[in-house]
C-alpha atoms as a PDB file:
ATOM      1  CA  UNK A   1      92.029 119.848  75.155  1.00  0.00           C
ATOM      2  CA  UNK A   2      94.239 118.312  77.812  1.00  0.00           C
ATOM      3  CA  UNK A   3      92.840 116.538  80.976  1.00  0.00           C
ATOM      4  CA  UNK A   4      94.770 117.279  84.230  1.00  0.00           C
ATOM      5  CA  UNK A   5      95.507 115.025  86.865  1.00  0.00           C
ATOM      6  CA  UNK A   6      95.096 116.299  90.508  1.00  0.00           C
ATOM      7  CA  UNK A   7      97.985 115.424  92.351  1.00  0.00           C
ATOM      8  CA  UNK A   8      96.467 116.456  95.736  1.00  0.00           C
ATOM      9  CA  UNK A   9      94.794 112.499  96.602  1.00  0.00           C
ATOM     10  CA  UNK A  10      98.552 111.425  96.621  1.00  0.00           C
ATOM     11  CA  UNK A  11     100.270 114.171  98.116  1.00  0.00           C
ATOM     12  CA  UNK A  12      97.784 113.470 100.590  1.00  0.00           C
ATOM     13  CA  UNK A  13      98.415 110.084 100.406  1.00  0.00           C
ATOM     14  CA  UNK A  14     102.385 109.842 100.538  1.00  0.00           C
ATOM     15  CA  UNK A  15     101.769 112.768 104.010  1.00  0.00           C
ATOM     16  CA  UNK A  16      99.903 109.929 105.705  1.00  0.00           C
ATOM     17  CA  UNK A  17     101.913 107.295 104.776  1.00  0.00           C
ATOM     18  CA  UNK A  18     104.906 109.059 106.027  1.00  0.00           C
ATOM     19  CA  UNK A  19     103.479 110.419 109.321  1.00  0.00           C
ATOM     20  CA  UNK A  20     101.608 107.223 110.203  1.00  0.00           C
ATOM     21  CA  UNK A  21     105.144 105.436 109.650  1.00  0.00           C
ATOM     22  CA  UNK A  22     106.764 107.782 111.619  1.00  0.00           C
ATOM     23  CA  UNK A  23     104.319 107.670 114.540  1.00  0.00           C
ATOM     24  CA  UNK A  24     104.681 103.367 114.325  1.00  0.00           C
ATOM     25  CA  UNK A  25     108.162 103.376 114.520  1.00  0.00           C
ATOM     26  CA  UNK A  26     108.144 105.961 117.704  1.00  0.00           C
ATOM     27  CA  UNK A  27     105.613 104.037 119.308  1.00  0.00           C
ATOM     28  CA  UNK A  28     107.584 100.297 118.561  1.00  0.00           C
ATOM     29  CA  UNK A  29     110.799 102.279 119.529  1.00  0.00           C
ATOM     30  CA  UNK A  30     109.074 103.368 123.158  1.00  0.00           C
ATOM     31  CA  UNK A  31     107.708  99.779 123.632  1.00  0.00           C
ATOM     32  CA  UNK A  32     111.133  98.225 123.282  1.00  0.00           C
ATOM     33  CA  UNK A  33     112.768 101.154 125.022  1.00  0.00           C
ATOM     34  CA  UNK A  34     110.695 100.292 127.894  1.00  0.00           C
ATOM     35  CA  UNK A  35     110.890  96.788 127.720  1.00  0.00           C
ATOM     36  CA  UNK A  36     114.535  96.801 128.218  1.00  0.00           C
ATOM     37  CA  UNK A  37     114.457  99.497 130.824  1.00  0.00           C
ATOM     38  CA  UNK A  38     112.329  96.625 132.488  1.00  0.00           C
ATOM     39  CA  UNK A  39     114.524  94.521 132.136  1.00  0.00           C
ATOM     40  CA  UNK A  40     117.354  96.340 133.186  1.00  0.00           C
ATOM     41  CA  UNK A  41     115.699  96.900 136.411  1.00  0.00           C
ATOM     42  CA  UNK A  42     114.940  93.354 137.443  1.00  0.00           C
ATOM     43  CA  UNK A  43     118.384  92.424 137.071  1.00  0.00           C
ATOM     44  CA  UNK A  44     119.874  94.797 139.027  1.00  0.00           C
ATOM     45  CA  UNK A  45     117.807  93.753 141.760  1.00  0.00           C
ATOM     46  CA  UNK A  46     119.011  89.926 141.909  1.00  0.00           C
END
């Protein structure tokens, strides 16, 4: 008798990781994006 493994807690698992990555580095890429845009802006104006 063989015992099987289920695979689907991390398939699940490596999905998250991956989209919740994803998502972090969007949201740290927008931050800086607007950051900079900020700064941008201010020294134009001097």
């Amino acid at each position: 008798m063989r015992e099987g493994l289920d695979h689907w807690p991390f398939i699940l698992a490596s999905y998250v990781l991956a989209i919740g990555g994803t998502l972090l580095l969007v949201a740290q890429s927008w931050l800086v994006m607007k950051r900079a845009e900020a700064r941008r802006e201010r020294s134009r104006h001097r």
